[in-house]
Protein backbone atom coordinates (compact mmCIF):
# COMPACT_ATOMS: atom_id res chain seq x y z
CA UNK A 1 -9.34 -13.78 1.47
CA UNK A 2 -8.57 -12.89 -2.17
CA UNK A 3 -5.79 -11.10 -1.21
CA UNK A 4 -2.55 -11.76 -3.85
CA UNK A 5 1.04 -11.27 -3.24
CA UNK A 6 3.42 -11.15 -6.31
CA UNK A 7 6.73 -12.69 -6.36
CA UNK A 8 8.98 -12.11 -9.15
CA UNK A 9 12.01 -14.64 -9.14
CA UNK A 10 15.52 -13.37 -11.05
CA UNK A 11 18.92 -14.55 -10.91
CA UNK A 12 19.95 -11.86 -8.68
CA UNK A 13 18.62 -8.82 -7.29
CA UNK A 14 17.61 -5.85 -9.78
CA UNK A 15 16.02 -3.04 -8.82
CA UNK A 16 15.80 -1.84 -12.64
CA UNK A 17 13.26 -5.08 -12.95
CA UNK A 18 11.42 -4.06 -9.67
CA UNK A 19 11.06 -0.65 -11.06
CA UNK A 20 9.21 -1.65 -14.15
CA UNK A 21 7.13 -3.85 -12.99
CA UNK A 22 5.80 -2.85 -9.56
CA UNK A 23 4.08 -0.05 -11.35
CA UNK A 24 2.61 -1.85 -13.80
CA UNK A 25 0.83 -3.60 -11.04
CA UNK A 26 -0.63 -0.94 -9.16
CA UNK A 27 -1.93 0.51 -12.05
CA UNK A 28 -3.52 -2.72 -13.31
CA UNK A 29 -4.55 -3.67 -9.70
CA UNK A 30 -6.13 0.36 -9.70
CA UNK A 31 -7.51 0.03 -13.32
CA UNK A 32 -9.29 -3.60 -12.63
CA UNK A 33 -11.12 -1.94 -8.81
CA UNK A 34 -8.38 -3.98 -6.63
CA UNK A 35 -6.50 -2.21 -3.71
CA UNK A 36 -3.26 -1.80 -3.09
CA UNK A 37 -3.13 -2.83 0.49
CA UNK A 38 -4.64 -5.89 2.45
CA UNK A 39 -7.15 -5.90 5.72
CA UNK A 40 -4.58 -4.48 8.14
CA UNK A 41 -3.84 -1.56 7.01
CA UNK A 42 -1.14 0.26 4.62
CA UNK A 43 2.75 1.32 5.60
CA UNK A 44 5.93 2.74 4.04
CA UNK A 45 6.53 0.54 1.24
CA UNK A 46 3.34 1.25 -0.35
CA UNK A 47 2.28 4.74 0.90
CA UNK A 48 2.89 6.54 -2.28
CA UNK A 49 0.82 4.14 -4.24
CA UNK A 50 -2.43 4.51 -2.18
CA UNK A 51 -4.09 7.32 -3.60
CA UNK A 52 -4.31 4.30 -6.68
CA UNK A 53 -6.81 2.53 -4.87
CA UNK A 54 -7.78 4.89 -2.06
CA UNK A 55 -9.70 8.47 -2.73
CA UNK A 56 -8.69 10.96 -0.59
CA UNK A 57 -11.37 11.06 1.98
CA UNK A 58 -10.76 7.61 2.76
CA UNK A 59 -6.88 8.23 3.07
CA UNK A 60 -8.29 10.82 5.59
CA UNK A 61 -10.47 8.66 7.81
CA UNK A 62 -7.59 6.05 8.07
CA UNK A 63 -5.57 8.95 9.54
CA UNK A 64 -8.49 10.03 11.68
CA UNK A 65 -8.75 6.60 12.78
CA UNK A 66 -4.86 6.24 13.59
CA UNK A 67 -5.04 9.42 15.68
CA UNK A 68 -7.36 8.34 17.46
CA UNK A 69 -6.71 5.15 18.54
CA UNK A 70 -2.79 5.83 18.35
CA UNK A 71 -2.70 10.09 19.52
CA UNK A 72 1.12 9.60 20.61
CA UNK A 73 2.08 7.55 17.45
CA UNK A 74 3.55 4.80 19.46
CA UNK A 75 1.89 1.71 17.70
CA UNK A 76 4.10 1.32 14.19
CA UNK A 77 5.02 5.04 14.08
CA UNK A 78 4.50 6.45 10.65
CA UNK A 79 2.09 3.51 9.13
CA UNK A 80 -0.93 4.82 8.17
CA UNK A 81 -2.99 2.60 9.34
């Protein structure tokens, strides 16, 4: 499907690692035409990073889409899509 997930393996858990490079990422991912989120859709995790890969009007229609197939945000509250 040409989707890719990264995995970066360190001794232990450091979020001063995971803050250097998950940027660098989305901003080659952005820079190189690539989105930042997969077929179904975009959450919390990577909400702030859309507008990398996403213009705004699209951003828009996924919301018009979600409100109207989901108008009482019952079906994963606060995803986007």
């Amino acid at each position: 499907d040409g989707n890719l997930h990264v995995n970066i393996s360190v001794k232990e858990h450091n979020p001063a690692i995971y803050a250097l490079v998950e940027p660098f990422i989305y901003e080659w991912t952005a820079a190189h035409k690539g989105s930042v989120s997969a077929e179904h859709g975009i959450g919390l995790a990577k909400k702030h990073v859309l507008h990398l890969s996403k213009n705004e009007q699209s951003i828009e229609l996924m919301r018009s889409i979600k409100r109207m197939i989901d108008p009482k945000h019952i079906m994963n509250p606060y995803k986007l899509l």
